[in-house]
PDB file of N, CA and C in Angstrom:
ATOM      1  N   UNK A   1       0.853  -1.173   0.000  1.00  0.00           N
ATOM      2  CA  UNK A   1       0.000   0.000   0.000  1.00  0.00           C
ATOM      3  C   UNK A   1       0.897   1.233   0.000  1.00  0.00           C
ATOM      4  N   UNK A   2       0.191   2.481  -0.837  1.00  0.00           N
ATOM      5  CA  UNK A   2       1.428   3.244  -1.223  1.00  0.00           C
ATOM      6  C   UNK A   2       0.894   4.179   0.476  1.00  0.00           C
ATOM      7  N   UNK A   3       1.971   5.281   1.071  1.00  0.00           N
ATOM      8  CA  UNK A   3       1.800   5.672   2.233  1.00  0.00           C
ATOM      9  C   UNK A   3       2.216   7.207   1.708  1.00  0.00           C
ATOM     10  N   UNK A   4       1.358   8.176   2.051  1.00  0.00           N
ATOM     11  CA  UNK A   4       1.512   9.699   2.091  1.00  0.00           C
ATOM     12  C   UNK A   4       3.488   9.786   2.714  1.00  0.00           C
ATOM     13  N   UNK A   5       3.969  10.786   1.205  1.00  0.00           N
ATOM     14  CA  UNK A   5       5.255  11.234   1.009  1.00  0.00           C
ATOM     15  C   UNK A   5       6.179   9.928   1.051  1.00  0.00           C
ATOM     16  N   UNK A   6       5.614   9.411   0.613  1.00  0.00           N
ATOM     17  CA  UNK A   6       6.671   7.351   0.177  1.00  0.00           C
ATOM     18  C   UNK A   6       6.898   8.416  -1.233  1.00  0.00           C
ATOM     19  N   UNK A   7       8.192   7.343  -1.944  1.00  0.00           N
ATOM     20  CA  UNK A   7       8.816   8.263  -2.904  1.00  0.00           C
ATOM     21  C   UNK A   7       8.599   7.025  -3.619  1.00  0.00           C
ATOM     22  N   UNK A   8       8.060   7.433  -5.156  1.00  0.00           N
ATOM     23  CA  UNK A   8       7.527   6.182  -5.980  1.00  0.00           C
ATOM     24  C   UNK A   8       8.457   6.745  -7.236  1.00  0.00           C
ATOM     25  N   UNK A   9       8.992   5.900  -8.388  1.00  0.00           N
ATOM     26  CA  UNK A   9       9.217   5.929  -9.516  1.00  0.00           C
ATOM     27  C   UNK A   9       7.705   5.771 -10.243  1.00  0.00           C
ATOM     28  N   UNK A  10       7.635   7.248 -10.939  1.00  0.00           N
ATOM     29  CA  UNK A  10       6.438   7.330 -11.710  1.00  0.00           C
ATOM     30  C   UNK A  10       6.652   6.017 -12.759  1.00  0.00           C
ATOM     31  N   UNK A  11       7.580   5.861 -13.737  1.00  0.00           N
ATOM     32  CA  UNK A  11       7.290   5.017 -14.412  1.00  0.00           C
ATOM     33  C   UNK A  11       6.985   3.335 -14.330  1.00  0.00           C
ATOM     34  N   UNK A  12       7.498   3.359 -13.145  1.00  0.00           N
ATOM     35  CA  UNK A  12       6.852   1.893 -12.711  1.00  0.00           C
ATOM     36  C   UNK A  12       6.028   1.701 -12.444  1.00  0.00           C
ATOM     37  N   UNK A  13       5.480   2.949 -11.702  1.00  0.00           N
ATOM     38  CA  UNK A  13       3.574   3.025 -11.392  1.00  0.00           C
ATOM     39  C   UNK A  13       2.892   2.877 -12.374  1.00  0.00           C
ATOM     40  N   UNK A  14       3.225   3.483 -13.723  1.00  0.00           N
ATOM     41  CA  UNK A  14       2.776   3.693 -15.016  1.00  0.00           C
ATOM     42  C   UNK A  14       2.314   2.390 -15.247  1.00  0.00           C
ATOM     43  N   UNK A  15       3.466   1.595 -15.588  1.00  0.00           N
ATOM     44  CA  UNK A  15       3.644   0.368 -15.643  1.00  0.00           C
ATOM     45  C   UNK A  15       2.792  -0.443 -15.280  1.00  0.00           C
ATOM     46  N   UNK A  16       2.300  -0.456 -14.134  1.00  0.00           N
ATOM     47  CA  UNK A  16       1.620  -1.411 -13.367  1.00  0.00           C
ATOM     48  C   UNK A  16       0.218  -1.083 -13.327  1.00  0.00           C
ATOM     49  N   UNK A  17      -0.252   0.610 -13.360  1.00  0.00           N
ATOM     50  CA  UNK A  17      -1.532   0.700 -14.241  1.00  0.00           C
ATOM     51  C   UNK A  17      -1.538   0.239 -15.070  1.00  0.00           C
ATOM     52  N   UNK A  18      -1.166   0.998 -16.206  1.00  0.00           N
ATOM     53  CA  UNK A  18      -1.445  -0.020 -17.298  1.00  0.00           C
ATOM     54  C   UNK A  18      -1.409  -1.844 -17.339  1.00  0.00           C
ATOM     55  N   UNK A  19      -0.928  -1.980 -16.729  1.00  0.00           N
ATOM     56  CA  UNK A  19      -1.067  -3.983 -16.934  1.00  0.00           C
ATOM     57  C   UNK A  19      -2.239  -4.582 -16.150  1.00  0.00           C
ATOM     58  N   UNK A  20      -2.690  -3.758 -14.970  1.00  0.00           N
ATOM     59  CA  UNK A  20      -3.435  -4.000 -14.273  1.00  0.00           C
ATOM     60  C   UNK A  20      -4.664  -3.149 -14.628  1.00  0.00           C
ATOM     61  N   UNK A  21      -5.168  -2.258 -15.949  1.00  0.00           N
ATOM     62  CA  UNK A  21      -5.706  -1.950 -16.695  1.00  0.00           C
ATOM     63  C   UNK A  21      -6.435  -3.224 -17.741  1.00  0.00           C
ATOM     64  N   UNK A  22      -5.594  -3.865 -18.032  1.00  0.00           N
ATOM     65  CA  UNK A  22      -5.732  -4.624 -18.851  1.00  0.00           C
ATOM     66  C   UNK A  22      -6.396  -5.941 -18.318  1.00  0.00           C
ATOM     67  N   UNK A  23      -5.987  -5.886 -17.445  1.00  0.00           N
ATOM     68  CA  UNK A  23      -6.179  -7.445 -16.722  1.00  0.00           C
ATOM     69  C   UNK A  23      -7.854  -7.392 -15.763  1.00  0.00           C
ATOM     70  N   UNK A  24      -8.267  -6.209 -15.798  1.00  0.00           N
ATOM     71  CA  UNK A  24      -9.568  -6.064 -15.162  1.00  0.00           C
ATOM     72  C   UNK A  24     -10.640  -6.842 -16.132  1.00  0.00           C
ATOM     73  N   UNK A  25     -11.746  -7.250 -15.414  1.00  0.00           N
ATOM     74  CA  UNK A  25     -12.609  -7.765 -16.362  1.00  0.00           C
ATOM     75  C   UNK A  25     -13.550  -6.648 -16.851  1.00  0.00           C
ATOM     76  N   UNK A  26     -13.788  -6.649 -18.452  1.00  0.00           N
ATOM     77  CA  UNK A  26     -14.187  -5.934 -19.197  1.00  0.00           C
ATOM     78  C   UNK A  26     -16.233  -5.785 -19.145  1.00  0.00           C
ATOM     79  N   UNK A  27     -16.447  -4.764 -18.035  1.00  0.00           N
ATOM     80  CA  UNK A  27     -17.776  -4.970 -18.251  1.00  0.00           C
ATOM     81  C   UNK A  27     -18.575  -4.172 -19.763  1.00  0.00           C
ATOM     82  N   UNK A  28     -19.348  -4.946 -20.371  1.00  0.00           N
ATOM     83  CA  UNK A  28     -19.976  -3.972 -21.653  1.00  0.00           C
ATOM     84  C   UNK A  28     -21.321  -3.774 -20.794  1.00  0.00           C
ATOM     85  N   UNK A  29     -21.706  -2.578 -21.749  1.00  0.00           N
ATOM     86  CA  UNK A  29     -23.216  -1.975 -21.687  1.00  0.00           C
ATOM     87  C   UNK A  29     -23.644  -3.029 -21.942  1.00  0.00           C
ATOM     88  N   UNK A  30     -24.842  -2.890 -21.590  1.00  0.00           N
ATOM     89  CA  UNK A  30     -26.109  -3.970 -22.188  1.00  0.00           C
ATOM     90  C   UNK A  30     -26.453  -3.712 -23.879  1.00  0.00           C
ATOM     91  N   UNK A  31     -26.381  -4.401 -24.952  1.00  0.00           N
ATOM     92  CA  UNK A  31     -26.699  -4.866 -25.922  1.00  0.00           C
ATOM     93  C   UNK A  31     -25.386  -4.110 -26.574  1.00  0.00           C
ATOM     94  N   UNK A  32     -24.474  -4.132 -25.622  1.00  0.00           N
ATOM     95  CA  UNK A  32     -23.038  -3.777 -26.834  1.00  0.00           C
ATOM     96  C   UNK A  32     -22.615  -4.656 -27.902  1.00  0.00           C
ATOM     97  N   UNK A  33     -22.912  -5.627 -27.348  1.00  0.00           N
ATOM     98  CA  UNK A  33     -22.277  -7.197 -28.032  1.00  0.00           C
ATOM     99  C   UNK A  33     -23.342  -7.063 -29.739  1.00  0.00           C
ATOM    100  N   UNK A  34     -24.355  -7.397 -29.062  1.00  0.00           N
ATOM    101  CA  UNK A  34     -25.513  -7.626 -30.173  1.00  0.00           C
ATOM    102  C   UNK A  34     -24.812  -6.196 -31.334  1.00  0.00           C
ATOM    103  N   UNK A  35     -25.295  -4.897 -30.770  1.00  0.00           N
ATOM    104  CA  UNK A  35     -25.000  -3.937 -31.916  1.00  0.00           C
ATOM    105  C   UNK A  35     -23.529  -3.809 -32.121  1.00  0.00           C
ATOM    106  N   UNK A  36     -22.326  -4.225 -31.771  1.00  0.00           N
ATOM    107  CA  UNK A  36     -21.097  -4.527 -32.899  1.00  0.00           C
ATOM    108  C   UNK A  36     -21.217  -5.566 -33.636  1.00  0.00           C
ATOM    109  N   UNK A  37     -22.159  -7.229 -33.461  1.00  0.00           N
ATOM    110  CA  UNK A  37     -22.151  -7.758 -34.007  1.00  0.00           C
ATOM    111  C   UNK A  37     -23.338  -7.558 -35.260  1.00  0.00           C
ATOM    112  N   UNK A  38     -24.012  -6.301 -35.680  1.00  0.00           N
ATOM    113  CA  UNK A  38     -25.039  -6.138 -36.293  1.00  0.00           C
ATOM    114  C   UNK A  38     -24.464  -5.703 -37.274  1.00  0.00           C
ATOM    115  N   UNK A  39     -23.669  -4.337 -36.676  1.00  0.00           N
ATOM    116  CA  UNK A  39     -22.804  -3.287 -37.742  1.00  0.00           C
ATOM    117  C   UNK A  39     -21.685  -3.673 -38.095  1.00  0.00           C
ATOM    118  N   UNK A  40     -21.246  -4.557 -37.624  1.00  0.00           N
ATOM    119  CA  UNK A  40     -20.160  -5.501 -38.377  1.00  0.00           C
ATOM    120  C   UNK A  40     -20.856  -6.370 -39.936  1.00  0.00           C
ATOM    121  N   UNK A  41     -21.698  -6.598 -39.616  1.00  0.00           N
ATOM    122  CA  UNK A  41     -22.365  -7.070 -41.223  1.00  0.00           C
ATOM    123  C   UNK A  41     -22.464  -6.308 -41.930  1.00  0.00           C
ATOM    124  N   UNK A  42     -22.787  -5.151 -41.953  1.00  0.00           N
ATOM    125  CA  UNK A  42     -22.728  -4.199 -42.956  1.00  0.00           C
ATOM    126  C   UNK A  42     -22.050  -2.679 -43.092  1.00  0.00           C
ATOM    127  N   UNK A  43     -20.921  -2.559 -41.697  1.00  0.00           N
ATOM    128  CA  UNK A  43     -19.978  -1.806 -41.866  1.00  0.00           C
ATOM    129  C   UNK A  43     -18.649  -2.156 -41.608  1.00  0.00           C
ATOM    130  N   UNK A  44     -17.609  -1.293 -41.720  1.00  0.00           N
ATOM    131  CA  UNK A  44     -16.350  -1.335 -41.542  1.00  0.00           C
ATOM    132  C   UNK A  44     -16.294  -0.798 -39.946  1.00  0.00           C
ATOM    133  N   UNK A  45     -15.507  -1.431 -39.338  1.00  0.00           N
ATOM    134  CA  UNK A  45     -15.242  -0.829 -38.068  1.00  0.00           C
ATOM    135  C   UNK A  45     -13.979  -0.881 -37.034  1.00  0.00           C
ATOM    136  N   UNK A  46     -13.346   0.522 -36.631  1.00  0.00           N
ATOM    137  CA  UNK A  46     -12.422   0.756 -36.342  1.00  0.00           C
ATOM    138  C   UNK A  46     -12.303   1.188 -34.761  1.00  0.00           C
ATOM    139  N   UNK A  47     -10.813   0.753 -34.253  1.00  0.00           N
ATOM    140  CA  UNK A  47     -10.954   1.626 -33.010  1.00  0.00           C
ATOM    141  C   UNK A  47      -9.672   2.512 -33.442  1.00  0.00           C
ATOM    142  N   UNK A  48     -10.557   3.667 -32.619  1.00  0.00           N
ATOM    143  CA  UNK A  48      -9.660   4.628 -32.804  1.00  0.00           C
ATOM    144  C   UNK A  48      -8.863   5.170 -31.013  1.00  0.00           C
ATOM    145  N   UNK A  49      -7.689   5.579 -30.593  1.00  0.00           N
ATOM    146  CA  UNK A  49      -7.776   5.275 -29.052  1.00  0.00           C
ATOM    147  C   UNK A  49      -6.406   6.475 -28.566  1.00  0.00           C
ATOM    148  N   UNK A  50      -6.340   6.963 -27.385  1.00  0.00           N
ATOM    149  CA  UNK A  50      -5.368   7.460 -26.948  1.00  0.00           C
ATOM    150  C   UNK A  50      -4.418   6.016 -26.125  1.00  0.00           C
ATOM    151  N   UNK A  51      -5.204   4.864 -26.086  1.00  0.00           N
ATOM    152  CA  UNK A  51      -4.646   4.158 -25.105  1.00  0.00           C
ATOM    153  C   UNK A  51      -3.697   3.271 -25.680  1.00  0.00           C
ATOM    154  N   UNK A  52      -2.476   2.399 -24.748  1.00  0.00           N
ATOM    155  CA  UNK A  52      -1.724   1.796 -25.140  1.00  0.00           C
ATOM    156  C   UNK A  52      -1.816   0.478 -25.869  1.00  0.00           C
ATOM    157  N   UNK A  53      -1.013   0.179 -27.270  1.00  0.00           N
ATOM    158  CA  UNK A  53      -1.874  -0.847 -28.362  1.00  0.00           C
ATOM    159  C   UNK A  53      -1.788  -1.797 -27.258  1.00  0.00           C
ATOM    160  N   UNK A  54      -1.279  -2.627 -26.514  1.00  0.00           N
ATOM    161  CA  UNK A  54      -1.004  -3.959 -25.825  1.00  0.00           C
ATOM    162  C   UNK A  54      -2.277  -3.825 -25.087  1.00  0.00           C
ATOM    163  N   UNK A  55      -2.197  -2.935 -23.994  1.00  0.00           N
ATOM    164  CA  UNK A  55      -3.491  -2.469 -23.181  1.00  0.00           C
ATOM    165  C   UNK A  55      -4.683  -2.855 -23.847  1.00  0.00           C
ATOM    166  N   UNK A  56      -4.987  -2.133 -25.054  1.00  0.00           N
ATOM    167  CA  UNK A  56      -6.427  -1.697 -25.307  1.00  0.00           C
ATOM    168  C   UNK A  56      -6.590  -3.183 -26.344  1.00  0.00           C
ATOM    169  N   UNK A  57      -5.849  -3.843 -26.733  1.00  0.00           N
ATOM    170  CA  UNK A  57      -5.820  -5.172 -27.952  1.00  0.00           C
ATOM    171  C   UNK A  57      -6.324  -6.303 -26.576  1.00  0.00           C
ATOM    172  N   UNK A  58      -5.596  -6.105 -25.528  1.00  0.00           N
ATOM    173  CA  UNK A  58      -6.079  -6.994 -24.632  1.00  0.00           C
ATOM    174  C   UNK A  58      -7.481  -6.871 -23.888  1.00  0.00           C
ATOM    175  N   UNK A  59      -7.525  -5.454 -23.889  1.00  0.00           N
ATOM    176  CA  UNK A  59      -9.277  -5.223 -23.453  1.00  0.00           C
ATOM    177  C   UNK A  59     -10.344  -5.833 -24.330  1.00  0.00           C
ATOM    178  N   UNK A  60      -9.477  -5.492 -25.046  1.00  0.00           N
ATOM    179  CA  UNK A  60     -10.726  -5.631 -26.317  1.00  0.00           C
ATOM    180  C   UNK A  60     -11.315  -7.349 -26.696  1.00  0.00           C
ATOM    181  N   UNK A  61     -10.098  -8.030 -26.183  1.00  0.00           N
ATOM    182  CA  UNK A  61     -10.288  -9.481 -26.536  1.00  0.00           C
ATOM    183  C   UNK A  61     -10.810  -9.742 -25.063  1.00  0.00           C
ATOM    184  N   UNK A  62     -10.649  -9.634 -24.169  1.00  0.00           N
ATOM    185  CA  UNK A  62     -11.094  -9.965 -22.857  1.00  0.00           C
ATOM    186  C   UNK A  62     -13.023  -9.393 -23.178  1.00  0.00           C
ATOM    187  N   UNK A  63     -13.200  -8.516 -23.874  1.00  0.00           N
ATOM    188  CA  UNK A  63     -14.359  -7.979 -23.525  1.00  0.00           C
ATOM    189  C   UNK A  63     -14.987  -8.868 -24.606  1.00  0.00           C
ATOM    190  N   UNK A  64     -14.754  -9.538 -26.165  1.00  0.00           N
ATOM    191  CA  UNK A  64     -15.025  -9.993 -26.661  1.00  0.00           C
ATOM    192  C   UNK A  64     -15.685  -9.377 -28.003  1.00  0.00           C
ATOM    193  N   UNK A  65     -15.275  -8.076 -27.804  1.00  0.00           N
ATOM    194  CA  UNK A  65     -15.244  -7.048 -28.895  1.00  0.00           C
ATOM    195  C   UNK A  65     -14.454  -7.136 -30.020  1.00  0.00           C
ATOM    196  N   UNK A  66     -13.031  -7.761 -30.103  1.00  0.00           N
ATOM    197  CA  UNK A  66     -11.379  -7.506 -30.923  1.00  0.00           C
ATOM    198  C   UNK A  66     -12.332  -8.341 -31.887  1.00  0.00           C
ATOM    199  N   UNK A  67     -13.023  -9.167 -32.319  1.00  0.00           N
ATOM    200  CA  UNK A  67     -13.613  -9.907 -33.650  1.00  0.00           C
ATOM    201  C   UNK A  67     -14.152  -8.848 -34.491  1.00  0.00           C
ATOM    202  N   UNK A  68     -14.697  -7.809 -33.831  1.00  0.00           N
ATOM    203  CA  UNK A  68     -15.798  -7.110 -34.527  1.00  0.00           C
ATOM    204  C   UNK A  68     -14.966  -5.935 -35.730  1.00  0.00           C
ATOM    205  N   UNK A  69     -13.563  -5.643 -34.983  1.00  0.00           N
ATOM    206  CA  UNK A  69     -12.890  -4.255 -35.731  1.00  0.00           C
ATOM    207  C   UNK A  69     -11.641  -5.095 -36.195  1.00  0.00           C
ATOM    208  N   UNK A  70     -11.905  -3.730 -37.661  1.00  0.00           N
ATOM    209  CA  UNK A  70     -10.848  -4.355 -38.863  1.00  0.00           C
ATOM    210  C   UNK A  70      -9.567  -3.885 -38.461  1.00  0.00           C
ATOM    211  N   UNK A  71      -9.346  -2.782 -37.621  1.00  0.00           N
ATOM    212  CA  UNK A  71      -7.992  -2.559 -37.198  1.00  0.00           C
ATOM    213  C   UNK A  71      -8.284  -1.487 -35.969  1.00  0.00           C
ATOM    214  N   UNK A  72      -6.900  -1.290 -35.005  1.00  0.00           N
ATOM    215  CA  UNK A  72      -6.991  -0.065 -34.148  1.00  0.00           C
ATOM    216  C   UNK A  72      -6.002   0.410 -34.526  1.00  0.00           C
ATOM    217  N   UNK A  73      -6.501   1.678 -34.022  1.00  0.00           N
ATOM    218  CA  UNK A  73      -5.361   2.524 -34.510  1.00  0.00           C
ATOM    219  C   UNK A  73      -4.959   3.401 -33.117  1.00  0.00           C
ATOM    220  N   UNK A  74      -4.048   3.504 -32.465  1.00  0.00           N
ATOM    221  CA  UNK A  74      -3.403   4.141 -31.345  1.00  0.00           C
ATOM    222  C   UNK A  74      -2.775   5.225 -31.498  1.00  0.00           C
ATOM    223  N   UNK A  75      -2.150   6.129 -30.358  1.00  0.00           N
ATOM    224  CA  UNK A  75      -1.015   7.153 -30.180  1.00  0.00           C
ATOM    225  C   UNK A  75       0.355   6.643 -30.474  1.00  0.00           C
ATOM    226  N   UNK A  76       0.417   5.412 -29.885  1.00  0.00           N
ATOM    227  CA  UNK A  76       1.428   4.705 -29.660  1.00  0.00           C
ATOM    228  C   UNK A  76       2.278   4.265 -30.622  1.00  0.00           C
ATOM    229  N   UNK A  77       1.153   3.544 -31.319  1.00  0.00           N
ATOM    230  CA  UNK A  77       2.009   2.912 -32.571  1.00  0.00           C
ATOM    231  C   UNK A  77       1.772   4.025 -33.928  1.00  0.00           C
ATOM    232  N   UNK A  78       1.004   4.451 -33.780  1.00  0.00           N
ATOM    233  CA  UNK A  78       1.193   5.485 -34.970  1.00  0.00           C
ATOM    234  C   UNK A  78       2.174   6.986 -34.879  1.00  0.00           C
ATOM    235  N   UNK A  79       2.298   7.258 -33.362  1.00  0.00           N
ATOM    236  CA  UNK A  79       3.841   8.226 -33.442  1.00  0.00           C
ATOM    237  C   UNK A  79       2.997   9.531 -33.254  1.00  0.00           C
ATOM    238  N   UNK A  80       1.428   9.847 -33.295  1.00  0.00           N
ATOM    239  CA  UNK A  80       1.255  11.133 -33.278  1.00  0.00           C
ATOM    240  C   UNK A  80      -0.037  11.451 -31.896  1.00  0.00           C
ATOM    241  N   UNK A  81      -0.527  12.003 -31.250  1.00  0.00           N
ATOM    242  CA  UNK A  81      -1.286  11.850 -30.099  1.00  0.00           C
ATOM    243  C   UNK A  81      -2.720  12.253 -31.327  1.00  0.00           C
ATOM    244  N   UNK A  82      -3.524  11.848 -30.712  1.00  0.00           N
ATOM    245  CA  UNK A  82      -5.270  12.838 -31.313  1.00  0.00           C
ATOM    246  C   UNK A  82      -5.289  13.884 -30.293  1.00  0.00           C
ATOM    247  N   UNK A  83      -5.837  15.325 -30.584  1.00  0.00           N
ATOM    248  CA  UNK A  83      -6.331  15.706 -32.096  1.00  0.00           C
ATOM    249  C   UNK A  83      -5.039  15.802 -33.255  1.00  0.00           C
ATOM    250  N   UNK A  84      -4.103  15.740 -32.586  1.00  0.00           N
ATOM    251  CA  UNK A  84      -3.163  16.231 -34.095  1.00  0.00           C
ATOM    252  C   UNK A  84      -3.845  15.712 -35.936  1.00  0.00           C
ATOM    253  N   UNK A  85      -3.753  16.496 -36.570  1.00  0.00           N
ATOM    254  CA  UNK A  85      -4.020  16.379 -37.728  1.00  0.00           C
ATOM    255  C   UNK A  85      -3.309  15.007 -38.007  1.00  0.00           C
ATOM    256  N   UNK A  86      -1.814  15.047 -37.908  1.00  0.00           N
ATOM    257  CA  UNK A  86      -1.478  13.608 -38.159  1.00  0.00           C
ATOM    258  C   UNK A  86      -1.889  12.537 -38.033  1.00  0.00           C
ATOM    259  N   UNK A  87      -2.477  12.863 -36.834  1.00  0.00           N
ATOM    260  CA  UNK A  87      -2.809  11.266 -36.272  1.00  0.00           C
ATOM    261  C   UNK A  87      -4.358  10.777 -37.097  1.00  0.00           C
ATOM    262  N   UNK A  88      -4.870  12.056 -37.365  1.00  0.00           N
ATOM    263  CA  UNK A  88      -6.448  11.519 -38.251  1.00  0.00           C
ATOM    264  C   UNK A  88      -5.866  10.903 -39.668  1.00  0.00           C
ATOM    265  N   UNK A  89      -4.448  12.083 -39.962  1.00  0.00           N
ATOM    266  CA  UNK A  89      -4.415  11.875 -41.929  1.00  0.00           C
ATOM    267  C   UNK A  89      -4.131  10.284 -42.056  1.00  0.00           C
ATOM    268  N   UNK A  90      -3.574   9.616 -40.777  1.00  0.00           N
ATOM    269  CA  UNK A  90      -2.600   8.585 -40.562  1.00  0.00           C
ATOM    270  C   UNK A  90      -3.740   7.558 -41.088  1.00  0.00           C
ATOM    271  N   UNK A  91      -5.016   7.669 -39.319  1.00  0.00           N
ATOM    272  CA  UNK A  91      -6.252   6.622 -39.875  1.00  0.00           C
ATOM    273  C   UNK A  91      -6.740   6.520 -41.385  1.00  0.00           C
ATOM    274  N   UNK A  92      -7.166   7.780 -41.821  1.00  0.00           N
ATOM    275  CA  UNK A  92      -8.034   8.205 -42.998  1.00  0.00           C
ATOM    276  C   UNK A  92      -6.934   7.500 -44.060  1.00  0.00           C
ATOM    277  N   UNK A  93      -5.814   7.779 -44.135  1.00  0.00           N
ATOM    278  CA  UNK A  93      -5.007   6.791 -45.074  1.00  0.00           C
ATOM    279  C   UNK A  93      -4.987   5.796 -45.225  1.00  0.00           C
ATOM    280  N   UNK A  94      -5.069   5.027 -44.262  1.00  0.00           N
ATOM    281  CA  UNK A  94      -4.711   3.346 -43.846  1.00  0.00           C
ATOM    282  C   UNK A  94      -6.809   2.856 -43.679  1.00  0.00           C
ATOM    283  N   UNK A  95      -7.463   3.692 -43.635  1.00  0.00           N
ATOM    284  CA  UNK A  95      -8.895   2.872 -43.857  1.00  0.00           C
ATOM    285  C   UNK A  95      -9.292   3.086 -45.443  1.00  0.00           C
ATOM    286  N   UNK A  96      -8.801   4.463 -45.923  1.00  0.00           N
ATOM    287  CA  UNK A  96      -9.113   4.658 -47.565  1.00  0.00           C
ATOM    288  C   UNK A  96      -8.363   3.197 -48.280  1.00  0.00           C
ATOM    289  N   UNK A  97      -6.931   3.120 -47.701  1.00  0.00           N
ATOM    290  CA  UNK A  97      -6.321   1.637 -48.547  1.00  0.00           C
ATOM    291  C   UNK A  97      -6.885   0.493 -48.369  1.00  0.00           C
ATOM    292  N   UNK A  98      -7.594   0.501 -47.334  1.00  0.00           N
ATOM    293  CA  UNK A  98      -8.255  -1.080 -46.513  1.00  0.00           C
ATOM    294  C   UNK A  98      -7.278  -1.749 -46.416  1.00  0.00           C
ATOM    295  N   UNK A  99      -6.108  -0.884 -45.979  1.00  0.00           N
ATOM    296  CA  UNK A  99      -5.126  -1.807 -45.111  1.00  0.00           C
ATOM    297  C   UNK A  99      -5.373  -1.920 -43.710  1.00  0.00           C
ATOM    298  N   UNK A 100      -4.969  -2.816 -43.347  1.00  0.00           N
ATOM    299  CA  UNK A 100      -5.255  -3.281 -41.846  1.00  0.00           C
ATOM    300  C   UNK A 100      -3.989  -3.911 -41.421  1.00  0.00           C
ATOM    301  N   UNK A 101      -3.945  -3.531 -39.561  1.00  0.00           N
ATOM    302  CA  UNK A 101      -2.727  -4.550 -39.707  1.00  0.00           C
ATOM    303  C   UNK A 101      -2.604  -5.785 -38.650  1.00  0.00           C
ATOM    304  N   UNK A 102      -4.421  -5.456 -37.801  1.00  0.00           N
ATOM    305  CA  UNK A 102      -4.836  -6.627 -36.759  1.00  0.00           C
ATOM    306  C   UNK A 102      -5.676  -7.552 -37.717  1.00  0.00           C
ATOM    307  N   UNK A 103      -5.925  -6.845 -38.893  1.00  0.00           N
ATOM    308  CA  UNK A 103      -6.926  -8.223 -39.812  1.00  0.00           C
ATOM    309  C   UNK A 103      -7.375  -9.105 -39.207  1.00  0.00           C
ATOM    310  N   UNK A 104      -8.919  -9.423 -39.519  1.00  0.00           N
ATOM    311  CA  UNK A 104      -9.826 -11.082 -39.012  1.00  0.00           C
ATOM    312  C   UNK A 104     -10.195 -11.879 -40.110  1.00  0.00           C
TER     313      UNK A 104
END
C-alpha cells in the first residue's frame, strides 16, 4: 500500500496501471455485443484510441469485442497523439487503402 510522502518511480507506477488496466474484467453496456455484431455485417469498423496498443488489444479481446474491428489505430504505434491532424491523416489513409494490420 502506497503511504503519504513514500517516494515512488512514476514510471513503474505507469507500468503497473497499465497492466493491471488490462487485466480487469471488461464490463460492456447492455446490448453492446448484439449492436457490434449487427454493424459488423454491414460496416467497416475501427478503433480509434489514446490508449496503449497492448493495453487496449487486450481489453478488447477480454471484452469480446477484438472480432468485430478491422484494425486499431493508437497514439502509440502510430507516433502522433489525437487531435493532431497527423494522427487523423494517418487513420483516414490506412482505412481509404483497406489496409489493416490486426486483420480477421
Amino acid at each position: 500500500m502506497l503511504r503519504m510522502r513514500e517516494i515512488v518511480v512514476g514510471l513503474e507506477w505507469e507500468g503497473l496501471y497499465r497492466e493491471l488496466l488490462g487485466d480487469g474484467n471488461q464490463l460492456l453496456m447492455e446490448g453492446a455485443m448484439d449492436v457490434c455484431h449487427r454493424l459488423s455485417k454491414t460496416h467497416r469498423m475501427f478503433v480509434i484510441t489514446y490508449g496503449i496498443t497492448h493495453t487496449q488489444i487486450k481489453r478488447l479481446k477480454q471484452s469480446g469485442l477484438y472480432k468485430f474491428f478491422e484494425d486499431i489505430f493508437d497514439s502509440q504505434s502510430i507516433g502522433y497523439q489525437k487531435p493532431k491532424g497527423e494522427f487523423f491523416n494517418y487513420v483516414i489513409s490506412h482505412i481509404s487503402d483497406g489496409e489493416s494490420s490486426v486483420g480477421h
